[in-house]
PDB file of N, CA and C in Angstrom:
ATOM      1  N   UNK A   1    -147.843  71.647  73.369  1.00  0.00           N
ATOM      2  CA  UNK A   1    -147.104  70.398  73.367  1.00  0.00           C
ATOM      3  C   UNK A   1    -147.648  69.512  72.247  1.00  0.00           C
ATOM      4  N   UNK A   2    -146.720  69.080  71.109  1.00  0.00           N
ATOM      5  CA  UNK A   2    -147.428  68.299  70.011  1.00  0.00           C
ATOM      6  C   UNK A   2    -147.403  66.636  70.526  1.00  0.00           C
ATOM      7  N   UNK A   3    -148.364  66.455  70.102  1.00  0.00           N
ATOM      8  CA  UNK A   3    -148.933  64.737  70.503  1.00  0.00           C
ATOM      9  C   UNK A   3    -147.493  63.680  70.155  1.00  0.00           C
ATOM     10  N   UNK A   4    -147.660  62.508  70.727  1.00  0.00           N
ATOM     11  CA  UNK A   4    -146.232  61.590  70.655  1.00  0.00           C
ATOM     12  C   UNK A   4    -146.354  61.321  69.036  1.00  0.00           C
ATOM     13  N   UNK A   5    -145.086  61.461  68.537  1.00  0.00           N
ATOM     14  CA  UNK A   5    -144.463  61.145  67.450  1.00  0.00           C
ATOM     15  C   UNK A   5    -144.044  62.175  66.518  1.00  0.00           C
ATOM     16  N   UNK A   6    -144.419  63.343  67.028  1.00  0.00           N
ATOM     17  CA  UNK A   6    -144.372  64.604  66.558  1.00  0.00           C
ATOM     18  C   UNK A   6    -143.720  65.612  67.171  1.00  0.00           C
ATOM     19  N   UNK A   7    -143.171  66.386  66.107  1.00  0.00           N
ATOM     20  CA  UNK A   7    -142.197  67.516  67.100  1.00  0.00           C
ATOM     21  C   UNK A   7    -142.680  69.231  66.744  1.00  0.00           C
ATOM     22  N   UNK A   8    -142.275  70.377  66.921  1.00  0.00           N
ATOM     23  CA  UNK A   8    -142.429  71.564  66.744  1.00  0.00           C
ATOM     24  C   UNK A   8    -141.489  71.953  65.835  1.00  0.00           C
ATOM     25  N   UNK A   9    -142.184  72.619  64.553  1.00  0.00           N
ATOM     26  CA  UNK A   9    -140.878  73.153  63.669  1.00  0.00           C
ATOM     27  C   UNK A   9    -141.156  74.681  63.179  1.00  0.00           C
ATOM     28  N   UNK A  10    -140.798  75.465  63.627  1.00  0.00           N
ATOM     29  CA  UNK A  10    -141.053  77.193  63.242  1.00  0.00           C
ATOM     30  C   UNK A  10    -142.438  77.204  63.453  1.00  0.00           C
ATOM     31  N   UNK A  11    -143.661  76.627  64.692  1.00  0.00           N
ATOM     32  CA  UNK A  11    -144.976  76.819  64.708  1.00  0.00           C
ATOM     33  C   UNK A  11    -145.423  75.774  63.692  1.00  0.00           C
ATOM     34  N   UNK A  12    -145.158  74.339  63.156  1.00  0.00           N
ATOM     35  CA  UNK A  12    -145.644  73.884  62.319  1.00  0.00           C
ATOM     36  C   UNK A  12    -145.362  72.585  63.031  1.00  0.00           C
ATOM     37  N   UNK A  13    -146.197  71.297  63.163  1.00  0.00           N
ATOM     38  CA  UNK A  13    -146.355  70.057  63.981  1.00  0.00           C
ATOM     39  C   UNK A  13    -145.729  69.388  62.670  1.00  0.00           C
ATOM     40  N   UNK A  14    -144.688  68.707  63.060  1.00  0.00           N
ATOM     41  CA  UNK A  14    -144.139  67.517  62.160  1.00  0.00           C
ATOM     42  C   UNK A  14    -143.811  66.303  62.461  1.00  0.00           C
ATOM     43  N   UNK A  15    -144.210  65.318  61.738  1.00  0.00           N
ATOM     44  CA  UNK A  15    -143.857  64.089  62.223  1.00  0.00           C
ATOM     45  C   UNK A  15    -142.762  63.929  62.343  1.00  0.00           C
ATOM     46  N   UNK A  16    -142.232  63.008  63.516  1.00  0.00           N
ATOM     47  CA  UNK A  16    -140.734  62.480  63.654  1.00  0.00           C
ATOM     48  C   UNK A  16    -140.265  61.710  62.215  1.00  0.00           C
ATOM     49  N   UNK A  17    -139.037  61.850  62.015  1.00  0.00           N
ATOM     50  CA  UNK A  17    -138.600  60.889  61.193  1.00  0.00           C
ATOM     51  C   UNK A  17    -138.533  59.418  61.138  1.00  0.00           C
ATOM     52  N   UNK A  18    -138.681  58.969  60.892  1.00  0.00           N
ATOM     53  CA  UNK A  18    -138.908  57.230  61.135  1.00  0.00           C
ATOM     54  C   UNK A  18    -137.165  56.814  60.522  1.00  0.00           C
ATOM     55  N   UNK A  19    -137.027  55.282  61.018  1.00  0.00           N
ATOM     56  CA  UNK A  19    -136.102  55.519  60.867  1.00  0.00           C
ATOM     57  C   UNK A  19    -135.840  53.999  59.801  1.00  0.00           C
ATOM     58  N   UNK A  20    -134.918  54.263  59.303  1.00  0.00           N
ATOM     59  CA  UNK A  20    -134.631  53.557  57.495  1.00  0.00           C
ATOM     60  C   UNK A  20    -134.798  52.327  57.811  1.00  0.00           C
ATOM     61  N   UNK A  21    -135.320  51.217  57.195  1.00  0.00           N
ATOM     62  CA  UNK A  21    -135.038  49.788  57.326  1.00  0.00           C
ATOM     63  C   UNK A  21    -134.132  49.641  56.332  1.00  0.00           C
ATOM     64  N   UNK A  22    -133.657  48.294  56.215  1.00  0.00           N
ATOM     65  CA  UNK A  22    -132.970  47.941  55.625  1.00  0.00           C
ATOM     66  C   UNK A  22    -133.666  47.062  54.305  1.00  0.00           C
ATOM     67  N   UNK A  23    -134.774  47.590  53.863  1.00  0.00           N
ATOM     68  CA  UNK A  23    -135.432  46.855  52.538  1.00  0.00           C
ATOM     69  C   UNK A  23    -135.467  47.570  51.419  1.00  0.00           C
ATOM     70  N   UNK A  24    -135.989  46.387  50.679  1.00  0.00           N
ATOM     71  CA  UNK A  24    -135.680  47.111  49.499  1.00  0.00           C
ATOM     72  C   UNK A  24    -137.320  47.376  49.038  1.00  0.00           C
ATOM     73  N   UNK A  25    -137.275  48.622  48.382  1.00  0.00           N
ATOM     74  CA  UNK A  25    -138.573  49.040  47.246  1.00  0.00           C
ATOM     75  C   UNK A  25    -138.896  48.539  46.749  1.00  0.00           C
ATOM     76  N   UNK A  26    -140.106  49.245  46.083  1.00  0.00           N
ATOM     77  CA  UNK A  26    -140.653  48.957  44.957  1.00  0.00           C
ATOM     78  C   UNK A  26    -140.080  48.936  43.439  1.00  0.00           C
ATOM     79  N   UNK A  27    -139.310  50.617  43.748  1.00  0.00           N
ATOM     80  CA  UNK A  27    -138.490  50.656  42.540  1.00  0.00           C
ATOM     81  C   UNK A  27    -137.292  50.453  42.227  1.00  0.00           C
ATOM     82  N   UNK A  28    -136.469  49.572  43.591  1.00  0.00           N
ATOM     83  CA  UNK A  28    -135.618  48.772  43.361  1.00  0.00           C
ATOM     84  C   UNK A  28    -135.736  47.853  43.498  1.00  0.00           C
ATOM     85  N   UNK A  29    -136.621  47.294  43.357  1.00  0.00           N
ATOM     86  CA  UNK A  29    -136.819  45.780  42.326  1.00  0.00           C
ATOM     87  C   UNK A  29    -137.305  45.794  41.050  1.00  0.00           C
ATOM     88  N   UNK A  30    -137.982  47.149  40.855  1.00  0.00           N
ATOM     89  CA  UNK A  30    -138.154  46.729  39.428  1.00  0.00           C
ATOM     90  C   UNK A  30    -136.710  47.286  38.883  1.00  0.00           C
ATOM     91  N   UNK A  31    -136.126  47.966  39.112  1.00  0.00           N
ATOM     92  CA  UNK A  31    -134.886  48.170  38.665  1.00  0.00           C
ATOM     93  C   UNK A  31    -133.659  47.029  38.530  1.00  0.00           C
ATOM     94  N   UNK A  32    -133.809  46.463  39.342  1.00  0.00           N
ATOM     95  CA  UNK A  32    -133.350  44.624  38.962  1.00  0.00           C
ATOM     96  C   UNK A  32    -133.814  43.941  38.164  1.00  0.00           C
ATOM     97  N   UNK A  33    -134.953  43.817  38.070  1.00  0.00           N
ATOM     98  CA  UNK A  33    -135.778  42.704  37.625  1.00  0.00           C
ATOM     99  C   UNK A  33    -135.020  43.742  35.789  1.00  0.00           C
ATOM    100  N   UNK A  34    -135.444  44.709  35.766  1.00  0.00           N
ATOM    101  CA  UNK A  34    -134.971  45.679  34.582  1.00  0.00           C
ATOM    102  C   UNK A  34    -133.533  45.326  34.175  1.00  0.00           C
ATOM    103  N   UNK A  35    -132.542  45.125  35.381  1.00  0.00           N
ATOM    104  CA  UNK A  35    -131.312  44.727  34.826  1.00  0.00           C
ATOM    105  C   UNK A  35    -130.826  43.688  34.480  1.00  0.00           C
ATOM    106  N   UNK A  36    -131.544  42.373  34.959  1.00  0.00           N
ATOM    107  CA  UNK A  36    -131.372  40.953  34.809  1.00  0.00           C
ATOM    108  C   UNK A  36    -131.964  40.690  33.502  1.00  0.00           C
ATOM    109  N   UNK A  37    -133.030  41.472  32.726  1.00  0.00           N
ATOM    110  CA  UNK A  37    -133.786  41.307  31.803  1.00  0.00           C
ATOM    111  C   UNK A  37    -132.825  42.238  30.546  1.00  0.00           C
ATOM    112  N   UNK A  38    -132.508  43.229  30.837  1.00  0.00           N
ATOM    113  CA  UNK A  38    -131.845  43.697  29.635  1.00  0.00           C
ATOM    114  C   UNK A  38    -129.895  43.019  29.995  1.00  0.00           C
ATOM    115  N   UNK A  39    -129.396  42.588  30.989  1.00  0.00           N
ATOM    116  CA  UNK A  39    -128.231  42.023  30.927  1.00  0.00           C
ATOM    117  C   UNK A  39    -128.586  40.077  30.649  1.00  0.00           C
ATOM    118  N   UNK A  40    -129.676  39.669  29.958  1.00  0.00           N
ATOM    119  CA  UNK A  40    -129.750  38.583  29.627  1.00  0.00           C
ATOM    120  C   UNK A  40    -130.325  39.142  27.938  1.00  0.00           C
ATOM    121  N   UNK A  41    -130.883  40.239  27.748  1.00  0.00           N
ATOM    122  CA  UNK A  41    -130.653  40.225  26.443  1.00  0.00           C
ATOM    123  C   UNK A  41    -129.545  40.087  25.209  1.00  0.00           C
ATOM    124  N   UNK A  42    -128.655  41.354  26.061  1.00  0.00           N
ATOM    125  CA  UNK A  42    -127.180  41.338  25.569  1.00  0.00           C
ATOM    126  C   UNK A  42    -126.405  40.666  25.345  1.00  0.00           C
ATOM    127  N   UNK A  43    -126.227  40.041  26.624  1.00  0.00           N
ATOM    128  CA  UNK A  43    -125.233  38.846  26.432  1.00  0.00           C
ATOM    129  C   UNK A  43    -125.663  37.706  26.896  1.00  0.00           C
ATOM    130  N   UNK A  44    -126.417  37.444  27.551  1.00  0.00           N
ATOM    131  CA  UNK A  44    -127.603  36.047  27.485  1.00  0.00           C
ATOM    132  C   UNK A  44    -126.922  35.200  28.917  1.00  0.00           C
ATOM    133  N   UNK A  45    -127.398  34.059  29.087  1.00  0.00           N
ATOM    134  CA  UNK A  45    -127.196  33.888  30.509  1.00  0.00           C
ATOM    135  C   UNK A  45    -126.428  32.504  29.850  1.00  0.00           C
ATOM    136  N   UNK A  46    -125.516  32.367  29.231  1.00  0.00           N
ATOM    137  CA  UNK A  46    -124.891  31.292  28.699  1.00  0.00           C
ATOM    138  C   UNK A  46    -125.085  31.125  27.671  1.00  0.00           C
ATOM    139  N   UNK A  47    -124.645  29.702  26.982  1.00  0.00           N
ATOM    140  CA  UNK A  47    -124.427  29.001  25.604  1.00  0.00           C
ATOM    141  C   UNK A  47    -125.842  28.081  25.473  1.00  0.00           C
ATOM    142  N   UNK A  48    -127.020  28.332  25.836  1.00  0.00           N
ATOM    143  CA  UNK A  48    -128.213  27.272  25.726  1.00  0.00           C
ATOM    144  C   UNK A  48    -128.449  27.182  24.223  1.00  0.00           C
ATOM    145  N   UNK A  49    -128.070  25.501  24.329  1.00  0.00           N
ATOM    146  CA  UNK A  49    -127.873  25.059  22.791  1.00  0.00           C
ATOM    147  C   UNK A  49    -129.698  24.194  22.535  1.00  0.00           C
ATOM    148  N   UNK A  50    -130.179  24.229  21.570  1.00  0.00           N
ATOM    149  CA  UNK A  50    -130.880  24.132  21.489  1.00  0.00           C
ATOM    150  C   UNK A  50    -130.412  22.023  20.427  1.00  0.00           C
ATOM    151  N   UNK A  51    -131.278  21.025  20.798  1.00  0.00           N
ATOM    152  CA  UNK A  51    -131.665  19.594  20.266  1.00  0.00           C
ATOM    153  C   UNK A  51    -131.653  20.035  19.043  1.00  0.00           C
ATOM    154  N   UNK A  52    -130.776  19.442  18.073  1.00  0.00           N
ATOM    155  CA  UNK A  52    -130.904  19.829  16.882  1.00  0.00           C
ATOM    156  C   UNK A  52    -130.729  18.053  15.994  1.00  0.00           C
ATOM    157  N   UNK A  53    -131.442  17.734  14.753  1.00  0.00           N
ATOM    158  CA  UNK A  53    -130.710  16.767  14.438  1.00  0.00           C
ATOM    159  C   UNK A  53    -129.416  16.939  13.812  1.00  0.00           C
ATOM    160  N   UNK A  54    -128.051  16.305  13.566  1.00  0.00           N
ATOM    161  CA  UNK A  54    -127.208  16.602  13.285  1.00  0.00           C
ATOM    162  C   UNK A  54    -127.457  16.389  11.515  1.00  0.00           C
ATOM    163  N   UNK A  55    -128.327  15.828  11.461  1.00  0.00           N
ATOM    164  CA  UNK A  55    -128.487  16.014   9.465  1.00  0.00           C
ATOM    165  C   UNK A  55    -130.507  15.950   9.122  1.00  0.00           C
ATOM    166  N   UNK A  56    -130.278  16.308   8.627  1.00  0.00           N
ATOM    167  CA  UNK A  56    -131.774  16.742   8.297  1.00  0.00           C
ATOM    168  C   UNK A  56    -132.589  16.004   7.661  1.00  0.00           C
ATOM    169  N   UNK A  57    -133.719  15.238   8.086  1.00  0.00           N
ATOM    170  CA  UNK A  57    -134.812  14.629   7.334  1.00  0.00           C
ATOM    171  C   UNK A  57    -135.318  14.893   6.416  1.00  0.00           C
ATOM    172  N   UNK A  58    -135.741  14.460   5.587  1.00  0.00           N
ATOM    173  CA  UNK A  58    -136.560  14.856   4.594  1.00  0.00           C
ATOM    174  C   UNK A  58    -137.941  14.580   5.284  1.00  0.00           C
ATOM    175  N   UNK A  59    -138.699  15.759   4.652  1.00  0.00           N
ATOM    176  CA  UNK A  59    -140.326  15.287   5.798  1.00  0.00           C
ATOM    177  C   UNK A  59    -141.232  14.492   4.900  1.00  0.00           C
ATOM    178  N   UNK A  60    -142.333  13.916   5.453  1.00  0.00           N
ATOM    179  CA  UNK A  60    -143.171  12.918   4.965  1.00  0.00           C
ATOM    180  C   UNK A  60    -143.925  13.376   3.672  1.00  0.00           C
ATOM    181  N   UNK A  61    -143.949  14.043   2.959  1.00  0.00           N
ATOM    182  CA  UNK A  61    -144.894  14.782   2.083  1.00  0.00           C
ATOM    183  C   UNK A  61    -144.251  14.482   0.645  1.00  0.00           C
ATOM    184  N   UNK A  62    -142.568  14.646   0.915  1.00  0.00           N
ATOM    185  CA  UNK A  62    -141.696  14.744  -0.267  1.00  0.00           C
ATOM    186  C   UNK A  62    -141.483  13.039  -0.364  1.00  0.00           C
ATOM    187  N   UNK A  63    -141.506  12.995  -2.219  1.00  0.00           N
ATOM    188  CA  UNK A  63    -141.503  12.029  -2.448  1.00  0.00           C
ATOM    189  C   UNK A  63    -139.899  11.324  -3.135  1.00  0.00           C
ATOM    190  N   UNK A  64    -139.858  10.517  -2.745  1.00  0.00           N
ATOM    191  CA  UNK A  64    -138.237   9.284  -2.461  1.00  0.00           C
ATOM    192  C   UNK A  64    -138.018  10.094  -4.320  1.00  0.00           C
ATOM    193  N   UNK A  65    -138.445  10.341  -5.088  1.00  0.00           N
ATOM    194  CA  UNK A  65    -138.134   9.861  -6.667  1.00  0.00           C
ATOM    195  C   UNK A  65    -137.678  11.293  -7.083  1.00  0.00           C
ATOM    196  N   UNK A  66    -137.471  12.316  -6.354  1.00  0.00           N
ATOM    197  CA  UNK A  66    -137.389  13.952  -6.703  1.00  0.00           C
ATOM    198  C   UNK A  66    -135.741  13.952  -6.361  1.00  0.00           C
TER     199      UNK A  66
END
C-alpha cells in the first residue's frame, strides 16, 4: 500500500498529480514583461513629446557681434 499522496504505477510509487492553479509563472511573466518591452519599442506607447523651445537660443559663450 503506497503512503497518502501516492499511487501504484506498473510496481513504481508515484506521486498524485496535483492539481493546476490558476497562476501565472515564472516564464510567463517574463514573457510579458518581454512583450510590453519589445511592443513599446516598435511602436512606442504613444506620441510623448518632449519641452522643446519653439526657437532656439543662442548660448552664453557666443558673442552678440558674429
Amino acid at each position: 500500500m503506497p503512503p497518502e499522496g501516492y499511487h501504484v504505477v506498473r510496481r513504481h510509487i508515484r506521486r498524485n498529480p496535483r492539481s493546476r492553479t490558476k497562476t501565472l509563472g515564472g516564464w510567463t511573466i517574463a514573457g510579458i514583461v518581454a512583450l510590453v518591452w519589445l511592443w513599446a519599442q516598435v511602436f512606442g506607447f504613444g506620441e510623448a513629446k518632449a519641452d522643446k523651445p519653439a526657437s532656439p537660443s543662442p548660448s552664453v559663450s557666443a558673442s552678440p557681434n558674429r
